[in-house]
Protein backbone atom coordinates (compact mmCIF):
# COMPACT_ATOMS: atom_id res chain seq x y z
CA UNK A 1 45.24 36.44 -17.66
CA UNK A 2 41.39 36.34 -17.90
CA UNK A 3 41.97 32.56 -15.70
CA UNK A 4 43.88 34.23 -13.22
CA UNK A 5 40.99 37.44 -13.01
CA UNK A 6 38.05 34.61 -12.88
CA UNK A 7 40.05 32.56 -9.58
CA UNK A 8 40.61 36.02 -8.25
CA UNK A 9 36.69 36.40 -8.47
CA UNK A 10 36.00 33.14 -7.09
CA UNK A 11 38.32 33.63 -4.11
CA UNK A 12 36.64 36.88 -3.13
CA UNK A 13 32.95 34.90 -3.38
CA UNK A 14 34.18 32.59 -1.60
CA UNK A 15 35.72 34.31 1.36
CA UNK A 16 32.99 36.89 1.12
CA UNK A 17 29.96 33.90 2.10
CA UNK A 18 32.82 32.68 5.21
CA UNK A 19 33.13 36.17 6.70
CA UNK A 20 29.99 37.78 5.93
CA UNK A 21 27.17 35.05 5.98
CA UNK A 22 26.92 33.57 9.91
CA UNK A 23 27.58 29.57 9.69
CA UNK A 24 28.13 29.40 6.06
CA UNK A 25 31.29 27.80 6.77
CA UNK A 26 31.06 25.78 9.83
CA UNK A 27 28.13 23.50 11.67
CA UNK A 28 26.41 23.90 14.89
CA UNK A 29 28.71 23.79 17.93
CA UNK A 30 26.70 20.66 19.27
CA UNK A 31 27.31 19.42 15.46
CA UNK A 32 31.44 20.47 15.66
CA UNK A 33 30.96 18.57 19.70
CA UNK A 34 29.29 15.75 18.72
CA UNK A 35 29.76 15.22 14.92
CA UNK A 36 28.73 11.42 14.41
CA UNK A 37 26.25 9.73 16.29
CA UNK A 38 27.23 7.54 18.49
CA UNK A 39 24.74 5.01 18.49
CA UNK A 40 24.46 4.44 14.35
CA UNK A 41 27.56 6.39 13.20
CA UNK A 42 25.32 9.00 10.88
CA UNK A 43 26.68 11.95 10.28
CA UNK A 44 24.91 15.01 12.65
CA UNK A 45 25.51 17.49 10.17
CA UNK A 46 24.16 15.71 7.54
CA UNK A 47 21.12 14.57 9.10
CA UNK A 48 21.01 18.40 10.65
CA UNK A 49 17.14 18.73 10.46
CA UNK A 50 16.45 15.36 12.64
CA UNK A 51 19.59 15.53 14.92
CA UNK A 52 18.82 15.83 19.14
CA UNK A 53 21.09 17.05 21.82
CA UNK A 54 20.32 15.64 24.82
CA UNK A 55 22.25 17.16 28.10
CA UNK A 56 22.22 15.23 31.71
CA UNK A 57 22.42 16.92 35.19
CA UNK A 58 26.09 16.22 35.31
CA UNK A 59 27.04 18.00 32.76
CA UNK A 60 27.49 15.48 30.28
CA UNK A 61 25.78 15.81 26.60
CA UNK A 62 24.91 13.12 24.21
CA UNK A 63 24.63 14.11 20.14
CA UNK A 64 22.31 11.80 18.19
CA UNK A 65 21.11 11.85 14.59
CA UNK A 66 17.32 10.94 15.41
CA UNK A 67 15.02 11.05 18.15
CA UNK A 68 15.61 6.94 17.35
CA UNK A 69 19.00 7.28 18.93
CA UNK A 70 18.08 9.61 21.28
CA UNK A 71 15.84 7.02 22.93
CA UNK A 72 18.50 4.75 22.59
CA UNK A 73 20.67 6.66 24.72
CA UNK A 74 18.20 8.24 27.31
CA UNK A 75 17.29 3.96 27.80
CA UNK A 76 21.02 3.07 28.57
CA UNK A 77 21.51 6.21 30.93
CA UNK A 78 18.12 5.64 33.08
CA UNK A 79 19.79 6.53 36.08
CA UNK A 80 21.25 10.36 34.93
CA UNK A 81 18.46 13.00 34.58
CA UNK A 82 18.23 15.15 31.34
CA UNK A 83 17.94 18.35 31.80
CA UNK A 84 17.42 19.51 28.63
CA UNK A 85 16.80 17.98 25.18
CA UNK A 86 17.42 19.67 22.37
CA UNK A 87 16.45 18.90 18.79
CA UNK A 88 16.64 20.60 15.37
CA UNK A 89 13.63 22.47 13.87
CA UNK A 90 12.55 20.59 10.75
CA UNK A 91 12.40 23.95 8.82
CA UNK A 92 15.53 25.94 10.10
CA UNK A 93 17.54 23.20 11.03
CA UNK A 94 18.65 25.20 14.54
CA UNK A 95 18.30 23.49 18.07
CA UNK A 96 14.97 23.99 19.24
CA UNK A 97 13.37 22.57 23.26
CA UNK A 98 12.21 19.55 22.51
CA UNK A 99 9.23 19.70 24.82
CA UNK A 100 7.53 23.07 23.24
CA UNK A 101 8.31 21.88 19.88
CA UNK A 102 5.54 20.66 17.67
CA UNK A 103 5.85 17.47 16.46
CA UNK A 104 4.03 15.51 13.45
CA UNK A 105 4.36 11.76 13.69
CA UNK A 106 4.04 10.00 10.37
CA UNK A 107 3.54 11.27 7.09
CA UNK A 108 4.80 10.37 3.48
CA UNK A 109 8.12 11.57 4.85
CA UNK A 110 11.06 8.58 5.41
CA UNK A 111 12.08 9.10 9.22
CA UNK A 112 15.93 8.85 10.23
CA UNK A 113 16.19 5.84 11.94
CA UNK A 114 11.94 4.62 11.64
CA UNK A 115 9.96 4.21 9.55
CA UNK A 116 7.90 6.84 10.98
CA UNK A 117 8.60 9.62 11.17
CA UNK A 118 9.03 12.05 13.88
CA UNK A 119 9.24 15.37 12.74
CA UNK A 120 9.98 18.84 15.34
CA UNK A 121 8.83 22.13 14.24
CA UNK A 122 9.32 25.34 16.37
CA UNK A 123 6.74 26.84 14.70
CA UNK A 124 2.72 25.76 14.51
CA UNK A 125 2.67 27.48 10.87
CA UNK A 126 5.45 25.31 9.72
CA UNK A 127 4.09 22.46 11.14
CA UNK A 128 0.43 23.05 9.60
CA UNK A 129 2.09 23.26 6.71
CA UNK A 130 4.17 20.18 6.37
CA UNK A 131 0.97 17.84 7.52
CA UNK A 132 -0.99 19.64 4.83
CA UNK A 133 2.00 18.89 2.29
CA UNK A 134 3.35 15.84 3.82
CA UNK A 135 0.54 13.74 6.05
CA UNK A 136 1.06 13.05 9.27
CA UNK A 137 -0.42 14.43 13.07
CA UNK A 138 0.57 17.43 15.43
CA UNK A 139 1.09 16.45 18.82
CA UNK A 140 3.44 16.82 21.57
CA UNK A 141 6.82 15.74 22.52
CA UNK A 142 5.53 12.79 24.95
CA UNK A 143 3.46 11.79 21.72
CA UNK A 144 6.47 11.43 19.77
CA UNK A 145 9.08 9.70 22.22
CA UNK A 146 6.18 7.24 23.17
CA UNK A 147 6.01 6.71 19.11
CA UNK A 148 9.63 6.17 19.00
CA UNK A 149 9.80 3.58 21.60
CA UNK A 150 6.48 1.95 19.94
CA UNK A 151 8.65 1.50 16.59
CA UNK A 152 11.82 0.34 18.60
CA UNK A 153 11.55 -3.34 17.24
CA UNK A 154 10.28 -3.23 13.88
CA UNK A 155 13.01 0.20 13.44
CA UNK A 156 15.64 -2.09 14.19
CA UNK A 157 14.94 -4.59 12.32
CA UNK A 158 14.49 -2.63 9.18
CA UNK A 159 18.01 -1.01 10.01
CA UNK A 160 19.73 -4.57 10.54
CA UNK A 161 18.08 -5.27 7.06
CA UNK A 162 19.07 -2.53 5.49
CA UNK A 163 22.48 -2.83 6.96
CA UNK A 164 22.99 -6.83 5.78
CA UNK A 165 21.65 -5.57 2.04
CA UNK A 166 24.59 -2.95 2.19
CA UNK A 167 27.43 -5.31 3.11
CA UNK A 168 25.93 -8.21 0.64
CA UNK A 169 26.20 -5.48 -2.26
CA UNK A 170 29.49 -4.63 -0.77
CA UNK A 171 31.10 -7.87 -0.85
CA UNK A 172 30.11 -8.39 -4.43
């Protein structure tokens, strides 16, 4: 009987946190869209603080996990225009405009994708913060996609390493 009362209980938390706290249950819509990156297979909602949406003048919208893959993408589509790119606050993990985000490059922070990283913060407060916690500079947008396509080479060849290491241990 007391089992049977403490499920009840649980049931009622439970459905409680789905109907009454927004999101508690479900990701993003660009996250439920575009769930997996396309470019490195990582999963969006996982990796919900780094992720970018990037959306072209025809309509079309590419989900990434990194500003790593979103450069990856906006290389391979050079002739459609974005009109918009998107990309999750550090802090609240909701989409944010790229371009009026602030963004600290480097730190003691691990980037998705790099090995440095390239943080977005809608907020100059949050981003004081993290620098003053974390390392790293406050610049711009441009300063951070010019960054990201800096690191392309050496980022790629720390993910093929990392990605042979993985499949050795796999095989063993």
């Amino acid at each position: 009987m007391e089992t049977r009362w403490i499920s009840r209980v649980a049931v009622s938390i439970v459905l409680f946190c789905v109907v009454m706290i927004p999101g508690a249950a479900s990701a993003d819509e660009d996250q439920v869209t575009h769930p997996s990156c396309s470019y490195c297979g990582m999963d969006r909602t996982r990796f919900a603080h780094s992720r970018v949406l990037v959306t072209y003048e025809d309509g079309t919208a590419m989900g990434t996990c990194s500003l790593h893959c979103a450069a990856i993408d906006l290389s391979l589509k050079i002739d459609k225009t974005p009109v918009s790119i998107k990309v999750a606050d550090y802090t609240s993990r909701q989409l944010i405009d790229a371009e009026t985000a602030r963004w600290i490059t480097g730190g003691d922070q691990m980037g998705v994708m790099t090995k440095r990283a390239k943080w977005a913060f809608a907020s100059e407060a949050d981003a004081l913060g993290f620098v003053s916690a974390h390392g790293g500079s406050i610049g711009e947008f441009e300063t951070a996609i010019r960054a990201t396509f800096e690191d392309m080479y050496a980022d790629l060849q720390m993910i093929r390493d990392k990605r042979k290491k993985m499949r050795a241990m796999k095989s063993k």
